[in-house]
Structures are given as structure tokens and as C-alpha cells.
C-alpha atoms as a PDB file:
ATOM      1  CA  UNK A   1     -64.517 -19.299 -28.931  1.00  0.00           C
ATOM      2  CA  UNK A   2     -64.722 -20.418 -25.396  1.00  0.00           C
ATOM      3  CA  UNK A   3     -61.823 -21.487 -23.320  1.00  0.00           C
ATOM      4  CA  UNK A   4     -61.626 -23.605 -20.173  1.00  0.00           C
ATOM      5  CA  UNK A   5     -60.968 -22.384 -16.904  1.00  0.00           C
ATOM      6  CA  UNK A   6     -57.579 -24.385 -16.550  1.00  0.00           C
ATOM      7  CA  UNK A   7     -56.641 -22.873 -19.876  1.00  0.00           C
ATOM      8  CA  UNK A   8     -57.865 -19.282 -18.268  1.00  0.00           C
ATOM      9  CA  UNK A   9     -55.595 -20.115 -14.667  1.00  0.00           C
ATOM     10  CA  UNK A  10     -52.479 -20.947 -17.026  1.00  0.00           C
ATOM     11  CA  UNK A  11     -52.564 -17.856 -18.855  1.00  0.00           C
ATOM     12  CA  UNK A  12     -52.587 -16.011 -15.686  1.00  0.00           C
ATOM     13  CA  UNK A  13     -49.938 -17.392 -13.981  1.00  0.00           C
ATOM     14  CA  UNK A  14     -47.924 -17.262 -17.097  1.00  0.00           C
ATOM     15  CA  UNK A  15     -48.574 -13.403 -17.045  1.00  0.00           C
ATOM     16  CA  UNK A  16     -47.547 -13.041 -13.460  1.00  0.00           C
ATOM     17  CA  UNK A  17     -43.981 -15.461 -14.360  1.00  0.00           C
ATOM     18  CA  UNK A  18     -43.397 -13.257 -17.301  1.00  0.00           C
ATOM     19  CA  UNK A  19     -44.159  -9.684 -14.994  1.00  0.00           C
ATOM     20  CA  UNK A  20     -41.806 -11.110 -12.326  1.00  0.00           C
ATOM     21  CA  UNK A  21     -38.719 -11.921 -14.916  1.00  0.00           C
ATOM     22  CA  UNK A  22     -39.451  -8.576 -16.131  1.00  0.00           C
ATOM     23  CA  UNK A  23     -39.037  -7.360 -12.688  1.00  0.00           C
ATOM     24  CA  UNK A  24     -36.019  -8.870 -12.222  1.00  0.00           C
ATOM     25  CA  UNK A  25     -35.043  -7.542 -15.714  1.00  0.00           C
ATOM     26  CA  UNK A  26     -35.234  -4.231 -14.697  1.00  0.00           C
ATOM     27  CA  UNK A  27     -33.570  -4.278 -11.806  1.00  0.00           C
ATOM     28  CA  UNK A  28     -30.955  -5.749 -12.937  1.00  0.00           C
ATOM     29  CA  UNK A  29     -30.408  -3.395 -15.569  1.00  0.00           C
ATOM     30  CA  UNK A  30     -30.885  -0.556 -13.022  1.00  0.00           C
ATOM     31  CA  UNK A  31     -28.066  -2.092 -10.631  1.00  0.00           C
ATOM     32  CA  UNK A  32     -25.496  -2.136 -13.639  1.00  0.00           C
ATOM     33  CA  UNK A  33     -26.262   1.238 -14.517  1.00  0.00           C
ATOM     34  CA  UNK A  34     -25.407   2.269 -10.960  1.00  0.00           C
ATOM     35  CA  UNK A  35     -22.627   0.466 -10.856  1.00  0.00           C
ATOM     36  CA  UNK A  36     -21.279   1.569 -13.826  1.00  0.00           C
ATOM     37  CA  UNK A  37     -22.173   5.309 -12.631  1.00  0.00           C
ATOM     38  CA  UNK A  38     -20.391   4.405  -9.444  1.00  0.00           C
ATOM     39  CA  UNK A  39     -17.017   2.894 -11.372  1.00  0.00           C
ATOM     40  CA  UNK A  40     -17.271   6.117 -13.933  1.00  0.00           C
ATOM     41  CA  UNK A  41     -18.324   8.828 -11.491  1.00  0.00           C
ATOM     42  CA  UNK A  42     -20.796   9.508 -13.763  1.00  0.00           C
ATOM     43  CA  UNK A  43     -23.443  11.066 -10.610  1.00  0.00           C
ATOM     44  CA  UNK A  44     -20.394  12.739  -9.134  1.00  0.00           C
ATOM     45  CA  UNK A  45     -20.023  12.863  -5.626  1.00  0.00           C
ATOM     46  CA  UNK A  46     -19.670  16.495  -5.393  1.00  0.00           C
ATOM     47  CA  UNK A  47     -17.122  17.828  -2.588  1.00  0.00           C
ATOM     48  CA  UNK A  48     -15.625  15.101  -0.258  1.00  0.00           C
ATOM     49  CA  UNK A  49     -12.542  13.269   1.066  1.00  0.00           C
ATOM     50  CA  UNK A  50     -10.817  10.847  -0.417  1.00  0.00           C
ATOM     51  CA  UNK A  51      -9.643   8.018   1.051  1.00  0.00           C
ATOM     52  CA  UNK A  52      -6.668   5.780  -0.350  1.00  0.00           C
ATOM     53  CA  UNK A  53      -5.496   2.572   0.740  1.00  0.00           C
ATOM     54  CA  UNK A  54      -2.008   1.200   0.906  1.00  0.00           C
ATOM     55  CA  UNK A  55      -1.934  -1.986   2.585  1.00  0.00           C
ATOM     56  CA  UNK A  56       0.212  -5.400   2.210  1.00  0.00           C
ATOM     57  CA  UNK A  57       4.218  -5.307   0.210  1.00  0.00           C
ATOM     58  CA  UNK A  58       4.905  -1.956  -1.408  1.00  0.00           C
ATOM     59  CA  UNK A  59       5.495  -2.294  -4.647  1.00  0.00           C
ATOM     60  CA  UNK A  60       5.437   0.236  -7.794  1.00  0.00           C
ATOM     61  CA  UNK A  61       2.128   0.642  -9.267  1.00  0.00           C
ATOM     62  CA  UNK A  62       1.667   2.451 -12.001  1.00  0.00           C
ATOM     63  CA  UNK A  63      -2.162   2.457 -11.693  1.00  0.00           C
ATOM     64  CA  UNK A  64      -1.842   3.409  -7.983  1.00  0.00           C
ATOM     65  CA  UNK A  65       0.488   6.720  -9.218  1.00  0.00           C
ATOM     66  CA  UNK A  66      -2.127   7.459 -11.977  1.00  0.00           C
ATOM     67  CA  UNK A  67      -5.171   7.457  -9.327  1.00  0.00           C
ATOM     68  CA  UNK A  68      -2.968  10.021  -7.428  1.00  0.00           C
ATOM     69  CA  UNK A  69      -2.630  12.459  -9.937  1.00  0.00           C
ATOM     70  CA  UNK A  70      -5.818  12.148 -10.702  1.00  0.00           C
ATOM     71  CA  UNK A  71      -7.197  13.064  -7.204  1.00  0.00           C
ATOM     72  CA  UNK A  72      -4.594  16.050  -7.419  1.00  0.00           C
ATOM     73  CA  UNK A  73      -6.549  16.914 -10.162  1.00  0.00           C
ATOM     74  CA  UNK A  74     -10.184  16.408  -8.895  1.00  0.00           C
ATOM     75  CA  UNK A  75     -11.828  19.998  -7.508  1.00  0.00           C
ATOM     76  CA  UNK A  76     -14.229  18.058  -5.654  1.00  0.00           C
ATOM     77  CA  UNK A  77     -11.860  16.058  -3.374  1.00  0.00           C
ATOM     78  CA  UNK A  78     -10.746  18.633  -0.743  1.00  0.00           C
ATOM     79  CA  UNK A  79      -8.092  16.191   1.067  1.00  0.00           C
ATOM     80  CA  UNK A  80      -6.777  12.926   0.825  1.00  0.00           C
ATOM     81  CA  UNK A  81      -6.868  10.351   4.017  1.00  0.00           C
ATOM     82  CA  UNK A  82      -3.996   8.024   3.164  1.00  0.00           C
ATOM     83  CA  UNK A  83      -4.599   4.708   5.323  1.00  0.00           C
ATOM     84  CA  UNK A  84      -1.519   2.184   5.452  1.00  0.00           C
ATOM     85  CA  UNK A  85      -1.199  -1.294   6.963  1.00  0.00           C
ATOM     86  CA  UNK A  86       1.642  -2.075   5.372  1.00  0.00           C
ATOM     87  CA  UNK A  87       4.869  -4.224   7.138  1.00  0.00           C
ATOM     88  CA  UNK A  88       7.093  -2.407   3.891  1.00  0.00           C
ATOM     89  CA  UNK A  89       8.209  -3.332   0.530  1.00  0.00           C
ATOM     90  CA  UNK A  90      10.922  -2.478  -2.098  1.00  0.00           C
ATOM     91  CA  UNK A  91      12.833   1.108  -1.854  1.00  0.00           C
ATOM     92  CA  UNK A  92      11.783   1.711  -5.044  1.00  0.00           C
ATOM     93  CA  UNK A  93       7.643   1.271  -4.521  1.00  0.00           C
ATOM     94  CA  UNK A  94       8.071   3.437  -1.233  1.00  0.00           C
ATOM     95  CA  UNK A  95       9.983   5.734  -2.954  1.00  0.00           C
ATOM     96  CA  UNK A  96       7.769   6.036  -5.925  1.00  0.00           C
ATOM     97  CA  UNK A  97       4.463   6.337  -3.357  1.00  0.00           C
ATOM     98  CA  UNK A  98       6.233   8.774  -1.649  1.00  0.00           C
ATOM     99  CA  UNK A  99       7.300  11.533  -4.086  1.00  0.00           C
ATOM    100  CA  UNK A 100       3.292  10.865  -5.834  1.00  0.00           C
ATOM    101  CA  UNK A 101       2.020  11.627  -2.579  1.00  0.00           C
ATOM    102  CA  UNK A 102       3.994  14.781  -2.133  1.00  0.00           C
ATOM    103  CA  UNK A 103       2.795  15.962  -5.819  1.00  0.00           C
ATOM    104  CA  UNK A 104      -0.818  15.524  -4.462  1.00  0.00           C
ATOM    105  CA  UNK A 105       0.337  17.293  -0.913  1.00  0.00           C
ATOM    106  CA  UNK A 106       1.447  20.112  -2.814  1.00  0.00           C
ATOM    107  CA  UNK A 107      -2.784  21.177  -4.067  1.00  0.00           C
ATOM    108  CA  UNK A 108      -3.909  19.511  -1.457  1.00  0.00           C
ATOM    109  CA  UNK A 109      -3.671  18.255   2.563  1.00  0.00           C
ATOM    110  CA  UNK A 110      -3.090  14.811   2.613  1.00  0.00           C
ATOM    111  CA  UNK A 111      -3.073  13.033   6.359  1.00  0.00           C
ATOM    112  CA  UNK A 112      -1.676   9.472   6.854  1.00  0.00           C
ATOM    113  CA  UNK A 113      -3.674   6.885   9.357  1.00  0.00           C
ATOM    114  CA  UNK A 114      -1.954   4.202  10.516  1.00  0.00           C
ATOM    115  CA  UNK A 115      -3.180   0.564  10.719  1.00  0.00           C
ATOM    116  CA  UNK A 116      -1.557  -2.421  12.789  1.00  0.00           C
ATOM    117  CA  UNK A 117       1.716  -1.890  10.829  1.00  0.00           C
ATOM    118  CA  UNK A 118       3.220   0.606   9.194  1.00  0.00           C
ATOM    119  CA  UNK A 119       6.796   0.332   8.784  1.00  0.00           C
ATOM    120  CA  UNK A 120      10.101   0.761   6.609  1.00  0.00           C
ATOM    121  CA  UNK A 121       8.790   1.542   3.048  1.00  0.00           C
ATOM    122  CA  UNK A 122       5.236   1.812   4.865  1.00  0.00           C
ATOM    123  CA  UNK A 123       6.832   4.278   7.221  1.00  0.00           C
ATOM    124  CA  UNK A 124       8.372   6.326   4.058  1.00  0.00           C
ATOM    125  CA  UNK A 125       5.419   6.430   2.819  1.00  0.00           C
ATOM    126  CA  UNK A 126       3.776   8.392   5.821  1.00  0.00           C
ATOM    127  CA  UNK A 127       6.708  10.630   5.668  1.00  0.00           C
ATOM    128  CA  UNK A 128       5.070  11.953   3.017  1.00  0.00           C
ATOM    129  CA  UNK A 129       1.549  13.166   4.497  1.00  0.00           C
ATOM    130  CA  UNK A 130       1.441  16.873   6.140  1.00  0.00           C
ATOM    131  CA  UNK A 131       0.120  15.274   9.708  1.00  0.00           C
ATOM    132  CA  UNK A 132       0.309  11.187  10.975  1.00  0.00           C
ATOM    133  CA  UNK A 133      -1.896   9.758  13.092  1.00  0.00           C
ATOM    134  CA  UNK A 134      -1.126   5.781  14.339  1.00  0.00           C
ATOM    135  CA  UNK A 135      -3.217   3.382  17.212  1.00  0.00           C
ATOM    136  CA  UNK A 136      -0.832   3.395  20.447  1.00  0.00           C
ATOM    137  CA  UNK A 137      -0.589  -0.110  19.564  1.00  0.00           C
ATOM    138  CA  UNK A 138       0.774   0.877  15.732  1.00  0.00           C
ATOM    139  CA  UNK A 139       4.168  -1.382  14.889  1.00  0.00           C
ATOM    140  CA  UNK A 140       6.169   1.539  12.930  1.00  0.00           C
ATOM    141  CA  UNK A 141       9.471   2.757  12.523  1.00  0.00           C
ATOM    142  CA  UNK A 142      11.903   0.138  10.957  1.00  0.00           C
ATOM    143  CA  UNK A 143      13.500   3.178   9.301  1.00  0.00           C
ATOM    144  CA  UNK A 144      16.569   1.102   6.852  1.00  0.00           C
ATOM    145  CA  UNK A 145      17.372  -0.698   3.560  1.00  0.00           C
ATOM    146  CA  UNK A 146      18.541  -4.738   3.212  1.00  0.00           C
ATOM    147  CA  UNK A 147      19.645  -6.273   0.640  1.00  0.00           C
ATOM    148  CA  UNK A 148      19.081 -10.269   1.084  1.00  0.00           C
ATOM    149  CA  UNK A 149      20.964 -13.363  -0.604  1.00  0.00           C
ATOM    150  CA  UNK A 150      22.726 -16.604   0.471  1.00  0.00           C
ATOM    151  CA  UNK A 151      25.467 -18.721   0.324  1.00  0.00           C
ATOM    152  CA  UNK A 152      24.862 -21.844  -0.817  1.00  0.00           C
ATOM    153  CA  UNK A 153      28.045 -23.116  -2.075  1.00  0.00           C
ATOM    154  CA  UNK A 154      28.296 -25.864   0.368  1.00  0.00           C
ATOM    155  CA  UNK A 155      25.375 -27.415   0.006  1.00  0.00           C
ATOM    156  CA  UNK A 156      26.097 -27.364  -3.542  1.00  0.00           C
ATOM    157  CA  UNK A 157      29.801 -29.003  -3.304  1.00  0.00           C
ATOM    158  CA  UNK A 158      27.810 -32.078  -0.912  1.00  0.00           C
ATOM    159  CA  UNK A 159      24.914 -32.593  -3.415  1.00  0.00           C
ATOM    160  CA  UNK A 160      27.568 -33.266  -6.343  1.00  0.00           C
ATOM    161  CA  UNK A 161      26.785 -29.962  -8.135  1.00  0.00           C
ATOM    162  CA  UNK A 162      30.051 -27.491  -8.975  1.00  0.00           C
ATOM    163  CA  UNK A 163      28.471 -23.834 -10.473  1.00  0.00           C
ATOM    164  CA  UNK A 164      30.515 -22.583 -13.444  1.00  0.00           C
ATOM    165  CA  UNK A 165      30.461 -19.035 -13.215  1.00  0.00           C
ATOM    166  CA  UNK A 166      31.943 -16.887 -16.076  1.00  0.00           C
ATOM    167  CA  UNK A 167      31.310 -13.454 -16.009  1.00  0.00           C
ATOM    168  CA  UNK A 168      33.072  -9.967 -17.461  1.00  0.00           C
ATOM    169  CA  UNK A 169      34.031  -8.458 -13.778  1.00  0.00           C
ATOM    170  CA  UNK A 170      34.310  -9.323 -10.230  1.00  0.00           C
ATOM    171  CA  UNK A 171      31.638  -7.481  -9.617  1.00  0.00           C
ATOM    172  CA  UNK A 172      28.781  -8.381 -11.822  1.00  0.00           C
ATOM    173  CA  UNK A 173      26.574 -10.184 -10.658  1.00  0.00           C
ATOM    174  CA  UNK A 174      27.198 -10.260  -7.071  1.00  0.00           C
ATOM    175  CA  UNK A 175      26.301 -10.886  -4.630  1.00  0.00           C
ATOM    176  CA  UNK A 176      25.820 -14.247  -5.704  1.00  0.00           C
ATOM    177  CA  UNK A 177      24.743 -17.478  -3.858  1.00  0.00           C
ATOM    178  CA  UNK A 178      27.445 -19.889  -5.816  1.00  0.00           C
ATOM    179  CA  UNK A 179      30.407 -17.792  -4.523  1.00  0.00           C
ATOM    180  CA  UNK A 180      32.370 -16.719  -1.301  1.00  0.00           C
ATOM    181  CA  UNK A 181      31.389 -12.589  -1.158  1.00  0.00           C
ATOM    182  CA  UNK A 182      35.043 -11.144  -1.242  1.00  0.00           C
ATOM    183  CA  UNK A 183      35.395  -7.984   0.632  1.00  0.00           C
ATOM    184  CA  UNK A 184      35.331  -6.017  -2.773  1.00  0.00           C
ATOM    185  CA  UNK A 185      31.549  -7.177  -3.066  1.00  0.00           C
ATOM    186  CA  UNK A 186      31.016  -6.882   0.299  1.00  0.00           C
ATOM    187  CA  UNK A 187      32.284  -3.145   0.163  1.00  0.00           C
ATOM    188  CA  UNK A 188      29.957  -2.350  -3.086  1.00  0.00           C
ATOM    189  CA  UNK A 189      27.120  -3.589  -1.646  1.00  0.00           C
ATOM    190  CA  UNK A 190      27.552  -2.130   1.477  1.00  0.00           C
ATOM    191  CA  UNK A 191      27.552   1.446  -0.526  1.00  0.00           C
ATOM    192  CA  UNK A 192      24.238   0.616  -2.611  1.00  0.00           C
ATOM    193  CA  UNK A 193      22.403  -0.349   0.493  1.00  0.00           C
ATOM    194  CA  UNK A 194      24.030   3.258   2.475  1.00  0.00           C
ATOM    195  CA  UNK A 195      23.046   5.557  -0.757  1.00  0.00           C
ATOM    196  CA  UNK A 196      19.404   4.481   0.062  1.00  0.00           C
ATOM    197  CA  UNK A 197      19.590   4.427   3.322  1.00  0.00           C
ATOM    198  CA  UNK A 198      20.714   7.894   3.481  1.00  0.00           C
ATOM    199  CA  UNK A 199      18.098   8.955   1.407  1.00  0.00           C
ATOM    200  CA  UNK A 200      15.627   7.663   3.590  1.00  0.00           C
ATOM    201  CA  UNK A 201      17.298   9.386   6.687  1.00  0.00           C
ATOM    202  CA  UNK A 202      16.981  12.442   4.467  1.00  0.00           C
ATOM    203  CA  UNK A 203      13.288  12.102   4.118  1.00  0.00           C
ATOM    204  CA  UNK A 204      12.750  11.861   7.993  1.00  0.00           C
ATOM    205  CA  UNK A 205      14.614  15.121   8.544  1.00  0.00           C
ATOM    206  CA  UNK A 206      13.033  16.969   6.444  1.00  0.00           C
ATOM    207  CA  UNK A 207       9.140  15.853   6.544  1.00  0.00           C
ATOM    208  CA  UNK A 208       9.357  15.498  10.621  1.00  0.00           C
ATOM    209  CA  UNK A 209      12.190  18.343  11.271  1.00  0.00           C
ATOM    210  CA  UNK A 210      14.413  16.643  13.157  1.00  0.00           C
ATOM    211  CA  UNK A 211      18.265  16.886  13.578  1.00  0.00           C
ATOM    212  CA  UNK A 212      20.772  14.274  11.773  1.00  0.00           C
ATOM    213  CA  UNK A 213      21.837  12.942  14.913  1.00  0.00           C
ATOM    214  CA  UNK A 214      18.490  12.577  15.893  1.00  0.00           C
ATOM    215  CA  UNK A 215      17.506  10.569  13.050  1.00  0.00           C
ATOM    216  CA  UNK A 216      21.151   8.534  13.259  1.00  0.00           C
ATOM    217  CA  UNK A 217      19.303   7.302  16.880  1.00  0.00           C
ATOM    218  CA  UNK A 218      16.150   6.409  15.485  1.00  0.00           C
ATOM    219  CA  UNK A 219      17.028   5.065  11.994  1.00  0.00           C
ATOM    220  CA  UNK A 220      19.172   2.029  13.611  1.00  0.00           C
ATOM    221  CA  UNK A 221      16.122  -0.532  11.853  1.00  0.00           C
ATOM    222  CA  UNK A 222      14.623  -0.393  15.454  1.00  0.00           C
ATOM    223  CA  UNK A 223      10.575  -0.599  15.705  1.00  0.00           C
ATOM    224  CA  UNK A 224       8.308   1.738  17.497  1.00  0.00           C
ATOM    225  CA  UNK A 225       4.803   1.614  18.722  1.00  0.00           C
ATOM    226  CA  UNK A 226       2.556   4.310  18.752  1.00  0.00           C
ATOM    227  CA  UNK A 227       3.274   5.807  22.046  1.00  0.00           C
ATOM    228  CA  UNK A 228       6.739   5.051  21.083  1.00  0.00           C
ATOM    229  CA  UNK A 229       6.713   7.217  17.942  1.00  0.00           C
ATOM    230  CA  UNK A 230       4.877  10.090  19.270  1.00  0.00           C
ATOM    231  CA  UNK A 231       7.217  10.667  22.400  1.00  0.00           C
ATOM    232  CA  UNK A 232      10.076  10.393  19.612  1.00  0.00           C
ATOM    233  CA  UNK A 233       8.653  12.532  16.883  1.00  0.00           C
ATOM    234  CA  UNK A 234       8.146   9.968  13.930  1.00  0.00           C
ATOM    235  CA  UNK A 235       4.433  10.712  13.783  1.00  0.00           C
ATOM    236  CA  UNK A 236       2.284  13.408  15.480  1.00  0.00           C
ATOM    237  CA  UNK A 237      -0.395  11.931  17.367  1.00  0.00           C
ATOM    238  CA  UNK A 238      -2.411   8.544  18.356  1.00  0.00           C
ATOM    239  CA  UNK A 239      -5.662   8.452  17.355  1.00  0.00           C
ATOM    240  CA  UNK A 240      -7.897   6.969  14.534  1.00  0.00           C
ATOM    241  CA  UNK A 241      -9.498   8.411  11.652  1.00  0.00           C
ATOM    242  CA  UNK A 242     -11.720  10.811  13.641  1.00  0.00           C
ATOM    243  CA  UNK A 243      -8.229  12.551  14.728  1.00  0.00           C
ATOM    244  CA  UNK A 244      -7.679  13.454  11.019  1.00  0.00           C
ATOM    245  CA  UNK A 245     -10.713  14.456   9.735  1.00  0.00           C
ATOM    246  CA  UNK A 246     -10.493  16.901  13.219  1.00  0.00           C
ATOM    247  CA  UNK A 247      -7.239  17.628  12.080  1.00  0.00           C
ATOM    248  CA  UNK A 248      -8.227  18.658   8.879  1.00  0.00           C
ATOM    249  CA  UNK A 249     -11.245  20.574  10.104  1.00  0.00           C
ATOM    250  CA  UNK A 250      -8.888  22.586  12.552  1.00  0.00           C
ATOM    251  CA  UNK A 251      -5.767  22.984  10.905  1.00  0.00           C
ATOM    252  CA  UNK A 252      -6.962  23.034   6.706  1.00  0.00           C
ATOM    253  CA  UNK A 253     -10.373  24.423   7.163  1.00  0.00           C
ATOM    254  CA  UNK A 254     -12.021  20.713   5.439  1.00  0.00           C
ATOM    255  CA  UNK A 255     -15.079  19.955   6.973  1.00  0.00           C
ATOM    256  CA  UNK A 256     -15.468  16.962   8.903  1.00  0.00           C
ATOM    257  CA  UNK A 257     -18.705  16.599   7.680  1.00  0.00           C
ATOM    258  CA  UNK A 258     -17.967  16.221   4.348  1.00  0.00           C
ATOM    259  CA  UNK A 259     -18.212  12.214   3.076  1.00  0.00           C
ATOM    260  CA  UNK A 260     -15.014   9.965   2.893  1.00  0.00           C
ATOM    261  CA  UNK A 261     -15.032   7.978   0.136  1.00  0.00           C
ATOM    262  CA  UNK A 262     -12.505   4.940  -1.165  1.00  0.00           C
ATOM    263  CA  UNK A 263     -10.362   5.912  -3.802  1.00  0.00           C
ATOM    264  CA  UNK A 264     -10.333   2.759  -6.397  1.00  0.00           C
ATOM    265  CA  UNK A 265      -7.382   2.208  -8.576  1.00  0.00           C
ATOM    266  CA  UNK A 266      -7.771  -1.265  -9.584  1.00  0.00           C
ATOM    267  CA  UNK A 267     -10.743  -3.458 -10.810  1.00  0.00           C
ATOM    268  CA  UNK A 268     -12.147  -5.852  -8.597  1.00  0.00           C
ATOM    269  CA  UNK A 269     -11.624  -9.585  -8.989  1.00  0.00           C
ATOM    270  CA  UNK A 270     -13.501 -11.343  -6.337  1.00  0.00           C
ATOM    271  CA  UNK A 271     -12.553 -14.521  -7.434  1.00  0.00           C
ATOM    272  CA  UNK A 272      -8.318 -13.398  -7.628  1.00  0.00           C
ATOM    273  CA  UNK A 273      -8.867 -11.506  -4.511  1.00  0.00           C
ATOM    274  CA  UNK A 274      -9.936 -15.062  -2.915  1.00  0.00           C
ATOM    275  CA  UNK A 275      -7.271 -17.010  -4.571  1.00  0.00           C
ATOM    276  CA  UNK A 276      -4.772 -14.730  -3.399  1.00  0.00           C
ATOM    277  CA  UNK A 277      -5.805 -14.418  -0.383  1.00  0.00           C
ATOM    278  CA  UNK A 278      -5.242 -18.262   0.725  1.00  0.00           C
ATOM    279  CA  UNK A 279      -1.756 -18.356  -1.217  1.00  0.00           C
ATOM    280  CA  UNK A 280      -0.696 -15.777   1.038  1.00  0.00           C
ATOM    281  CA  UNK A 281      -2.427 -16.467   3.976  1.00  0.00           C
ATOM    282  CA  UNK A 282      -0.282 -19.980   3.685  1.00  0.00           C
ATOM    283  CA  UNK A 283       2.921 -18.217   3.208  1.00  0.00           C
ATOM    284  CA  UNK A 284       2.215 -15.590   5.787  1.00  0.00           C
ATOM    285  CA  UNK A 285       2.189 -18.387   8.537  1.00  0.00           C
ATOM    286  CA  UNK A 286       5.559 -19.976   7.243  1.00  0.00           C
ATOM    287  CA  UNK A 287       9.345 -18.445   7.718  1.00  0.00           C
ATOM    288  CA  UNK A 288       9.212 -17.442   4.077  1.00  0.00           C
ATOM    289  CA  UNK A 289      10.112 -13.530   4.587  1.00  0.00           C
ATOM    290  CA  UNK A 290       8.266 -11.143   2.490  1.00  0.00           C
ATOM    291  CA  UNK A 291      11.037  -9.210   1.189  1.00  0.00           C
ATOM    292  CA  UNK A 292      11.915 -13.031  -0.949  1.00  0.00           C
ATOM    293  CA  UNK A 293       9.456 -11.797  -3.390  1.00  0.00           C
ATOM    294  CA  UNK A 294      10.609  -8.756  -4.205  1.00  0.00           C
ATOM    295  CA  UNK A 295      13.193  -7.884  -7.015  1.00  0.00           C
ATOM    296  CA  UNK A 296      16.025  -5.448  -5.557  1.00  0.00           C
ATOM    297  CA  UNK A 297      16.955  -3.276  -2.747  1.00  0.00           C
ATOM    298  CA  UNK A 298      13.678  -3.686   0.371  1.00  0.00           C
ATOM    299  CA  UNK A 299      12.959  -1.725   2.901  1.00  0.00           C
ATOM    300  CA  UNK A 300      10.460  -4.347   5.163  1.00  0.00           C
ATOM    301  CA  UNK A 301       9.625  -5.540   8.183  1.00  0.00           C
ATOM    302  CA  UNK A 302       9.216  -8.820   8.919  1.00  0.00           C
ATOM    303  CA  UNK A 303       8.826 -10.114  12.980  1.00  0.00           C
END
């Protein structure tokens, strides 16, 4: 049986198409496989640094505490670089970040770098590494607690609308936007917002060692730069992320040399990432605060 040499050329370039898609095949089997080694640890990356991110509102995360405790747990991480850029968020997500990162401090040095901002809750949280380093140009401080509402009784009474408000004590509730605050709410709100506040103070004196009345002059919601909070004791040095892996090196015997890699606690949506990134980008460039999407007591600062 004799074939034609068109027939002939056809079946060879249909052999090269199908070696090329299997090819591609192959690689592309070969890149999940990585990438699902990568996501699993499955290679390991034998002994290195970890590096965690805490950046935008403070919130509480449970899958951020779980990735801590398991880093605490992880032989082959030796320390934990703990980079914020964060302008704050609720008392209770800096709170929570805080006491997980003193869990981890307690197997193993943990150093925070600070971004462009680190303040409020993102300051608490730095309390809670055993050395900080910030950029002379770092916005930090803010240390204190708000509590935000309005009163918008008045525009209520001129738009025709009267709130009915029945409730079982003068208290619940409250403050609340459809009433006058009497001094009685005033004075229980006043003591919510202190108790925090005084627990923050308490964190300060005892991670940086200073005095009460010390941290009374610094804790007045005041912001610091770098400079700033080096000369006053908040943090320990300016620098970037070469002063803490020296820092480790020196002062915890962890090699500098050793690789830094991200600590991942979420999984990656490009797509949400992208989304979310306009919606906020819109909001961020309005005089819609931060701290009005966040339930409860904040600690945030917002320029």
C-alpha cells in the first residue's frame, strides 16, 4: 500500500502537534505537583526563617492564630520575622495577635519589622516581638482605645422620622445614635474604653520596661516616627529587615544565612484579592474611617 507524500507530510506534523500537547501535558502536571508540594510542604524546606505578614485592619483570624501555633511547633523554623503595615484594628484582633505571638516567642525569637505604618492595634502587636525594628520614616505609636457612634437625632426629627426605642435598662444598648448620651452612658462607656486602655498601657510597660508615668506621656493617642520612637523607647532600632536577621544572628545565635520564607495562612484568590483591592482602594481615598467597619471597641489610626 503506497501513500502520497501529502498524506506522508500530514502524518508528520500531526506527530509533532500531538508531541508538543504532550509537552505541555507534562509540564503542566509537573507545575501542579510543585505547587501542591509547595502549599503542603511536602519537599520541606529544612531549617529557615519564617516570615509572617500582618498588614491592613486587624482583625481576629482564626486561621492567622492556627498558622502561629503551627510555626511554634515547626523544628525547622528557627525564628519568626513578623512584618506589619498595619494603621490598627479592633482591641480584640490586636489583642488576640498579640498573646499568639507571645506563645510562639516563648520556643522561639520572634522580631517585628515595621512597614510605613504600624500603629495602635498594629503597635500592640509589635509589643509582642523580643526586638522592633521600624524605617525612620515609620508612622507608629497611637497607643489608645475609641469607641465611635453618632447622634443623629436631629436629622431624624427634620426628615419626619421619630425612633421608638423600648428597651429593659438605660443602659442597653447605648450608646445609641437615636438618643441624647446621658452622663450615666457617658460614664459606662468611658470605663469600657479605660479597662482596655489600661491594658494596653500594661503591655507597653512590661514588653519595653518602662515606668507608668512614662507610658501615661506616651500613651496620650499621639503618633511617632521612627526616630521618634527610638529616642522614646517604643521600639529598639531603625533599620530594615537586614537589622533583624543581624539581630538574630548576634543576639539568638540564627544564622543570617539561613532562607526567609512567607508564612501562608490563607489560600490565594487572585481574582478576590483584585476585587478587593479596588473596593478598598475607593474607600481608602474617601473620609470613610476604617475603624466604621469594625464591630466593637478599635484601637486605629486613621490621618
Amino acid at each position: 500500500m503506497t501513500f502520497s507524500a501529502d498524506y506522508l507530510l500530514d502524518r508528520i506534523r500531526l506527530k509533532r502537534r500531538l508531541r508538543i500537547w504532550q509537552g505541555i501535558g507534562i509540564l503542566a502536571v509537573c507545575g501542579a505537583l510543585l505547587a501542591l508540594g509547595a502549599r503542603f510542604d511536602m519537599f520541606g524546606h529544612g531549617d529557615h526563617i519564617a516570615r509572617l505578614w500582618v498588614e491592613g485592619v486587624i482583625r481576629d483570624d482564626i486561621d492567622r492564630d492556627h498558622m502561629i501555633n503551627e510555626l511554634a511547633k515547626d523544628d525547622q523554623v528557627k525564628a519568626v520575622i513578623v512584618r506589619i503595615n498595619s494603621p490598627g484594628g479592633s482591641v480584640v484582633g490586636g489583642e488576640a495577635l498579640y498573646r499568639s505571638l507571645r506563645k510562639l516567642g516563648e520556643k522561639k525569637p520572634v522580631v517585628a519589622v515595621m512597614g510605613e505604618v504600624a500603629a495602635s492595634a498594629g503597635y500592640m502587636t509589635a509589643l509582642a516581638a523580643d526586638h522592633i525594628v521600624a524605617r525612620e520614616g515609620t508612622i507608629t505609636g497611637s497607643i489608645g482605645v475609641l469607641m465611635q457612634s453618632a447622634n443623629i437625632k436631629g436629622l431624624m426629627e427634620k426628615i419626619g422620622v421619630k425612633p421608638v426605642v423600648i428597651k429593659s435598662s438605660p443602659l442597653k444598648a447605648a450608646p445609641n445614635p437615636m438618643e441624647d448620651m446621658t452622663p450615666e452612658v457617658r460614664k459606662a462607656t468611658e470605663s469600657v474604653i479605660l479597662d482596655m486602655f489600661s491594658m494596653f498601657q500594661s503591655m507597653v510597660m512590661e514588653r519595653r520596661g518602662l515606668s507608668k508615668d512614662e507610658v501615661v506621656k506616651l500613651s496620650d493617642g499621639r503618633i511617632f516616627t521612627g526616630r521618634q520612637a527610638e529616642k522614646a523607647k517604643l521600639i529598639d532600632e531603625t533599620g530594615s529587615e537586614a537589622a533583624a536577621l543581624a539581630w538574630l544572628e548576634s543576639q539568638r545565635d540564627v544564622s543570617s544565612s539561613l532562607d526567609v520564607i512567607d508564612a501562608l495562612y490563607k489560600e490565594e484568590d487572585l481574582w478576590a484579592g483584585a476585587k478587593n483591592a479596588i473596593i478598598y482602594s475607593f474607600f481608602d481615598k474617601t473620609l470613610i474611617s476604617k475603624g466604621l467597619s469594625l464591630d466593637g471597641l478599635i484601637s486605629v489610626w486613621q490621618p
